[in-house]
C-alpha atoms as a PDB file:
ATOM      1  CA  UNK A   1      -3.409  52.353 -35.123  1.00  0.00           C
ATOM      2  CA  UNK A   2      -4.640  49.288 -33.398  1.00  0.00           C
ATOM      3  CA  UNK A   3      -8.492  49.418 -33.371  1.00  0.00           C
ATOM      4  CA  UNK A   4     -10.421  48.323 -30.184  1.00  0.00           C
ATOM      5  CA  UNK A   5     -13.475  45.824 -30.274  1.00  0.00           C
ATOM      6  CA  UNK A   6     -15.654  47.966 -32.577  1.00  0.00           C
ATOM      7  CA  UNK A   7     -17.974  47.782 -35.438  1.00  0.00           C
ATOM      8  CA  UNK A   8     -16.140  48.775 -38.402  1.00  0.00           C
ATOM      9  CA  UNK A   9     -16.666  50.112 -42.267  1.00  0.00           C
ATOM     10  CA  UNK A  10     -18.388  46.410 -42.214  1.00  0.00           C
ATOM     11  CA  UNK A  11     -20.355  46.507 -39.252  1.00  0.00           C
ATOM     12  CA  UNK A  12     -23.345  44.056 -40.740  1.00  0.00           C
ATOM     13  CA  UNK A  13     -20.511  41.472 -40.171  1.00  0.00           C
ATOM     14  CA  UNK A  14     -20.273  42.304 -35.882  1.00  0.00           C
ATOM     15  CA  UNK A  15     -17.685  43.589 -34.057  1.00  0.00           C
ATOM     16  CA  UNK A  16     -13.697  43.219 -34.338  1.00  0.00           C
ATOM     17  CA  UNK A  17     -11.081  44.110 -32.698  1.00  0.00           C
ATOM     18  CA  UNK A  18      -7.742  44.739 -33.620  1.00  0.00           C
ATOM     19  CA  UNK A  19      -9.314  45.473 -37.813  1.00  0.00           C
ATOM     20  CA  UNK A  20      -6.440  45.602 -40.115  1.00  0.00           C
ATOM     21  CA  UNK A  21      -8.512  47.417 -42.449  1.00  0.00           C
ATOM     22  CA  UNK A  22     -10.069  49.826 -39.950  1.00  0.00           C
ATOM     23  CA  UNK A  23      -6.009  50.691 -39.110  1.00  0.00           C
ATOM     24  CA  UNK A  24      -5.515  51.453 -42.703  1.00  0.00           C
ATOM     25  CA  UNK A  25      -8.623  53.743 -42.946  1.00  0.00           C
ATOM     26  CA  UNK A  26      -7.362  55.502 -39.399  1.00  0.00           C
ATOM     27  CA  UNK A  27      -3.671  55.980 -41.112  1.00  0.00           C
ATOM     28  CA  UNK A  28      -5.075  57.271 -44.661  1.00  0.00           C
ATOM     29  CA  UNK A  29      -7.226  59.939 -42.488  1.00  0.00           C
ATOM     30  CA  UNK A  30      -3.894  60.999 -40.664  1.00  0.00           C
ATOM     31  CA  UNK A  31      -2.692  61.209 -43.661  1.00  0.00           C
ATOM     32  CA  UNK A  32      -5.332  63.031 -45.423  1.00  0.00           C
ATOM     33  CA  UNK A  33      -5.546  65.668 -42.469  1.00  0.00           C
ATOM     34  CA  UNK A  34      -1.675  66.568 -43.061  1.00  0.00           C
ATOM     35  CA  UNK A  35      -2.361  66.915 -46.845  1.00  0.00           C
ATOM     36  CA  UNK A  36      -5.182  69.309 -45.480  1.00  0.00           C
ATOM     37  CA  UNK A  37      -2.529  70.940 -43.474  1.00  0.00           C
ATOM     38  CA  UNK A  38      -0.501  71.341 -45.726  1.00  0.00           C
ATOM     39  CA  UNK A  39      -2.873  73.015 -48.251  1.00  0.00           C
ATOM     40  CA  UNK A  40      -3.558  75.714 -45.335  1.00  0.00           C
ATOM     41  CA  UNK A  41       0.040  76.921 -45.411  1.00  0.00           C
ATOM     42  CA  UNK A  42       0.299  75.012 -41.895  1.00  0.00           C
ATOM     43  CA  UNK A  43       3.516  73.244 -42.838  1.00  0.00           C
ATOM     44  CA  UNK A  44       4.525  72.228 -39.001  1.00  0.00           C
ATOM     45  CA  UNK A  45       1.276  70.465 -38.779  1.00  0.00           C
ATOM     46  CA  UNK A  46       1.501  69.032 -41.743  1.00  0.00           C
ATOM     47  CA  UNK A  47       5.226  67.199 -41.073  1.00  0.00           C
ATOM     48  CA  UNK A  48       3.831  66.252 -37.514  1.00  0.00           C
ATOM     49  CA  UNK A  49       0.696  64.391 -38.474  1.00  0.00           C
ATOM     50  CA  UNK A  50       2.254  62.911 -41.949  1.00  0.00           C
ATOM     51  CA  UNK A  51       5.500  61.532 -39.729  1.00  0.00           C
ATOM     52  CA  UNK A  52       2.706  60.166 -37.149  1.00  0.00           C
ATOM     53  CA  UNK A  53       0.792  58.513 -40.291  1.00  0.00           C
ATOM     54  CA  UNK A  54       3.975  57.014 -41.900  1.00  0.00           C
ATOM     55  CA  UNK A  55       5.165  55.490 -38.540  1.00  0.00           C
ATOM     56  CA  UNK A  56       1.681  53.735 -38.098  1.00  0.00           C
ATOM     57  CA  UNK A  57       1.808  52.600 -41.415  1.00  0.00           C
ATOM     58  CA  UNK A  58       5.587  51.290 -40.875  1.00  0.00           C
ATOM     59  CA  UNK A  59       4.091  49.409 -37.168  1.00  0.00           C
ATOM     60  CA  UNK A  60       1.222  48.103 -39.539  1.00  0.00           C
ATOM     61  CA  UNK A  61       3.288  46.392 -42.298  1.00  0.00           C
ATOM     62  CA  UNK A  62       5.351  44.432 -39.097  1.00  0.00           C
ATOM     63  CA  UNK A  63       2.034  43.740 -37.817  1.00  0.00           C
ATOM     64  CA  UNK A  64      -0.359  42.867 -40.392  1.00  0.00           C
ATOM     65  CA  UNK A  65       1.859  40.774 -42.639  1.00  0.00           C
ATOM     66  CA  UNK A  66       0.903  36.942 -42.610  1.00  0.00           C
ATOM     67  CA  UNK A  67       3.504  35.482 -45.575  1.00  0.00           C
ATOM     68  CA  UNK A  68       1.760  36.287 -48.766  1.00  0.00           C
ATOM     69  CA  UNK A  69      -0.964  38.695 -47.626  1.00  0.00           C
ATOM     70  CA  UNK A  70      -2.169  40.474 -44.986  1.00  0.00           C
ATOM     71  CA  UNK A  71      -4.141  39.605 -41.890  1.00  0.00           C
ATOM     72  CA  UNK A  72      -7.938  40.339 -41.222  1.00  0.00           C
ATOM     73  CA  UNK A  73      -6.775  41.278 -37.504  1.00  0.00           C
ATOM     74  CA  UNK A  74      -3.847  42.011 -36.040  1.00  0.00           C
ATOM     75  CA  UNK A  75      -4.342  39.088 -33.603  1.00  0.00           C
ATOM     76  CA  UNK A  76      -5.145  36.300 -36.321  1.00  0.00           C
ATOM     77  CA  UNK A  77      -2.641  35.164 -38.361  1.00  0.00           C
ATOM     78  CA  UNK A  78      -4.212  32.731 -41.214  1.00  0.00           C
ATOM     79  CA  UNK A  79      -6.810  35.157 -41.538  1.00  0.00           C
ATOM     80  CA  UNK A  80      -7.080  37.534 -44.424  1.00  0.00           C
ATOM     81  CA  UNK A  81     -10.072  40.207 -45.920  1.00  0.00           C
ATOM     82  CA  UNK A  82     -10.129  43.082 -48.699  1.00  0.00           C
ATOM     83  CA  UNK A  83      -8.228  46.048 -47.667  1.00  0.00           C
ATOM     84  CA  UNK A  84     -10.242  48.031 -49.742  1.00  0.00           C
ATOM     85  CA  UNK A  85      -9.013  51.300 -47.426  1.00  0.00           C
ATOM     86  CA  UNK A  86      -5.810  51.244 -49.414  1.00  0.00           C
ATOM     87  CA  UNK A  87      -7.419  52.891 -52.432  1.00  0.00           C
ATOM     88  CA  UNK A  88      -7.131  56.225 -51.002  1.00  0.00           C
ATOM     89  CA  UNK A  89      -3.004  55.770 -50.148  1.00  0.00           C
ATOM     90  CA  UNK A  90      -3.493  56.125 -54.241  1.00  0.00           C
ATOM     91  CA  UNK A  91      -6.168  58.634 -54.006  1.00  0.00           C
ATOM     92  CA  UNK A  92      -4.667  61.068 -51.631  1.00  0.00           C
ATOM     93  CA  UNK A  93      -1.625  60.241 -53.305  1.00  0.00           C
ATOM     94  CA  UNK A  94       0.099  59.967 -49.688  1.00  0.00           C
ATOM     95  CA  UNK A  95       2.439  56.511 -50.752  1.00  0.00           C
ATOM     96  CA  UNK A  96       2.221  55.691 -46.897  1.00  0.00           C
ATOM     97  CA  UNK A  97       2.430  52.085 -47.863  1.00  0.00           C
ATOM     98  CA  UNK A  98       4.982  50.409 -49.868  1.00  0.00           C
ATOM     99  CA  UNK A  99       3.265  49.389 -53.468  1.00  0.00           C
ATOM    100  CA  UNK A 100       3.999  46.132 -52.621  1.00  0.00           C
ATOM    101  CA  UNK A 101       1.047  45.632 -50.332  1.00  0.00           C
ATOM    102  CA  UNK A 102      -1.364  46.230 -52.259  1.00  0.00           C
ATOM    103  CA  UNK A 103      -0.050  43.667 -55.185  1.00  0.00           C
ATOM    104  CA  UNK A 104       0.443  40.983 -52.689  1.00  0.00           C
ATOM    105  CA  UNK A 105      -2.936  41.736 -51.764  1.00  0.00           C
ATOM    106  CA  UNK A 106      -4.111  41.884 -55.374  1.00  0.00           C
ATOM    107  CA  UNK A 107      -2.705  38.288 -55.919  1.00  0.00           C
ATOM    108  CA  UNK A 108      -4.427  37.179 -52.838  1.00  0.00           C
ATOM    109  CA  UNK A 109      -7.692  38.451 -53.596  1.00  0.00           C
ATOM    110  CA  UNK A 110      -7.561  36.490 -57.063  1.00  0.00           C
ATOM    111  CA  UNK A 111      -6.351  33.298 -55.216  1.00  0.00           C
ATOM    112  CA  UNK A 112      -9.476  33.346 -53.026  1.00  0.00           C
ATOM    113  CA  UNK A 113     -12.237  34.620 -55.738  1.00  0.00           C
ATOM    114  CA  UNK A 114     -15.077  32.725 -55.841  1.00  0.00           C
ATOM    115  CA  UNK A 115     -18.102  32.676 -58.347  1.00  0.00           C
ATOM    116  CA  UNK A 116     -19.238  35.657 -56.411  1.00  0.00           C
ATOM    117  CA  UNK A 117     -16.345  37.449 -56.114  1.00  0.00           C
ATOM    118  CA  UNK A 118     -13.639  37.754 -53.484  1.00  0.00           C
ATOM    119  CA  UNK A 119     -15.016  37.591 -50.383  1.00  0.00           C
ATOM    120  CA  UNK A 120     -14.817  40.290 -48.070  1.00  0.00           C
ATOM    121  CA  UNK A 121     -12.691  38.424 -45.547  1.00  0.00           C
ATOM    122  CA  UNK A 122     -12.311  34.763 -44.381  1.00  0.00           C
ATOM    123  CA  UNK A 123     -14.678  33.932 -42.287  1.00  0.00           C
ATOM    124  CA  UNK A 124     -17.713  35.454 -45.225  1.00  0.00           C
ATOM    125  CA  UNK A 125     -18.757  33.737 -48.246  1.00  0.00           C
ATOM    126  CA  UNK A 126     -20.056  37.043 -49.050  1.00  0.00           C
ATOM    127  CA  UNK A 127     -18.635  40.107 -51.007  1.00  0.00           C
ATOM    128  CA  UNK A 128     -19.787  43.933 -51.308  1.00  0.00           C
ATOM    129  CA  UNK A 129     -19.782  45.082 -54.928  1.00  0.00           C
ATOM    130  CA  UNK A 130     -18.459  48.968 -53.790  1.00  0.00           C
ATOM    131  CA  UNK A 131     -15.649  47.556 -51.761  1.00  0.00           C
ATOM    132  CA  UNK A 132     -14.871  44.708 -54.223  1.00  0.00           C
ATOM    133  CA  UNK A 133     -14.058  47.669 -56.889  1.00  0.00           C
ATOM    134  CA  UNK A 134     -12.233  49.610 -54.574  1.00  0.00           C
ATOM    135  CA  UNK A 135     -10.460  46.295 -53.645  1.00  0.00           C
ATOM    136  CA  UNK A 136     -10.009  45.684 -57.677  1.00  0.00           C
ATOM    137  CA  UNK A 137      -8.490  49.511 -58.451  1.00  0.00           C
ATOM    138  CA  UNK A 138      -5.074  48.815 -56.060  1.00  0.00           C
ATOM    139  CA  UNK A 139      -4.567  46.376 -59.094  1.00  0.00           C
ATOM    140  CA  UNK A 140      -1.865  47.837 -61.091  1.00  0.00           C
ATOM    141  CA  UNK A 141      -2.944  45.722 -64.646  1.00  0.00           C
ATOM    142  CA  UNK A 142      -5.651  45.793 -66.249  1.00  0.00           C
ATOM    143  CA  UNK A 143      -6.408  41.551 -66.262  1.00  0.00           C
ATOM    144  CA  UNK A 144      -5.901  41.515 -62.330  1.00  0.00           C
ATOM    145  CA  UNK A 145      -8.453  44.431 -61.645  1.00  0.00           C
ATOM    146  CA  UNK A 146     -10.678  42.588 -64.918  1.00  0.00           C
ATOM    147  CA  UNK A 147     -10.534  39.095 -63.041  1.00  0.00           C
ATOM    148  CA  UNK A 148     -11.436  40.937 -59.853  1.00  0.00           C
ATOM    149  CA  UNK A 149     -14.571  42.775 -61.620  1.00  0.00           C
ATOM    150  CA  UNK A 150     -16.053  39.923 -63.589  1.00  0.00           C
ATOM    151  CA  UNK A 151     -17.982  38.408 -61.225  1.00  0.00           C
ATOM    152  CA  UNK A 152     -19.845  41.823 -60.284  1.00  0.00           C
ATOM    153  CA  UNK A 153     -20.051  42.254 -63.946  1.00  0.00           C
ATOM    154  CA  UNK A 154     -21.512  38.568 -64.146  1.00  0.00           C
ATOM    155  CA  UNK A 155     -23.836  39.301 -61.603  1.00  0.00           C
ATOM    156  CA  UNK A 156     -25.199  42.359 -63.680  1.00  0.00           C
ATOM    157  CA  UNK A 157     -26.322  40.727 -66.857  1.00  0.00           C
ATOM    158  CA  UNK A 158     -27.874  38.332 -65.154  1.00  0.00           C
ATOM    159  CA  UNK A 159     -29.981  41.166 -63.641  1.00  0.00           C
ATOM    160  CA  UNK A 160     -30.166  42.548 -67.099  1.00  0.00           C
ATOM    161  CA  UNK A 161     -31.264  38.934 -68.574  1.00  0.00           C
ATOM    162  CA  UNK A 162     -33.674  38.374 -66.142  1.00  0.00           C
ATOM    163  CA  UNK A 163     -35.162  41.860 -66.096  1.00  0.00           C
ATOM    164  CA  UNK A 164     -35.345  41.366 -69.893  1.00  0.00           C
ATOM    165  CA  UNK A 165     -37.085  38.250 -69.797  1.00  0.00           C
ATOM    166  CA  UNK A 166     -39.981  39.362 -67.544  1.00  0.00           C
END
């Protein structure tokens, strides 16, 4: 629930501890192993690890929340990244986390896009096209995930332009 000092999903960008974002992706796969349960007949197994997933994911809303978004690590409040791992709460269909979340999150990503995008957390200039879309589908309208996509989609015509132009 509560990652150590590890390289993550992002581990070009070093070691973190305490990844809000790495928590997600370790409740979604306790969550995803007691849909995998469940599909086995194993019902017991199932209840056990989806209760353990929904209590993490109850401990992570007290503990990433930072006012209007969430926290890059548990441990840093005034920081924030993409919590692209939330895409497969929709996914899985598993609803571990409030729907809230990932709008707040939506609105923050807008409110910190950039001509390149929305970064992948606060310390980076940077983005990641994959995770940016994954980032973009917790939208839940169309303009927010558009806004969130432009830039990539920017970024591809100019490929296209140039390419053309050689």
């Amino acid at each position: 629930m509560d990652p150590g000092n590890q390289l993550c999903t992002d581990d070009f960008a070093g070691h973190l501890a305490h990844n809000v974002n790495l928590s997600i992706k370790a409740i979604e796969g306790l969550g995803g192993f007691a849909k995998l349960c469940k599909m086995l007949g194993k019902s017991e197994e199932a209840e056990h690890y989806l209760n353990k997933a929904q209590s993490m994911a109850n401990d992570w809303l007290t503990m990433a929340q930072d006012g209007d978004h969430d926290k890059l690590a548990f441990d840093a409040p005034g920081s924030w990244s993409l919590k692209y791992n939330l895409v497969w709460d929709t996914l899985f269909d598993l609803n571990l986390f409030p729907k809230e979340v990932a709008e707040r999150e939506v609105a923050y990503y807008r409110y910190k896009k950039n001509h390149n995008g929305t970064p992948l957390d606060n310390p980076r200039t940077y983005t990641k096209a994959d995770w940016l879309v994954w980032a973009a589908a917790l939208a839940k309208d169309k303009q927010d995930f558009v806004e969130l996509i432009d830039p990539i989609w920017d970024f591809l015509v100019y490929l296209l332009v140039i390419g053309i132009t050689q």
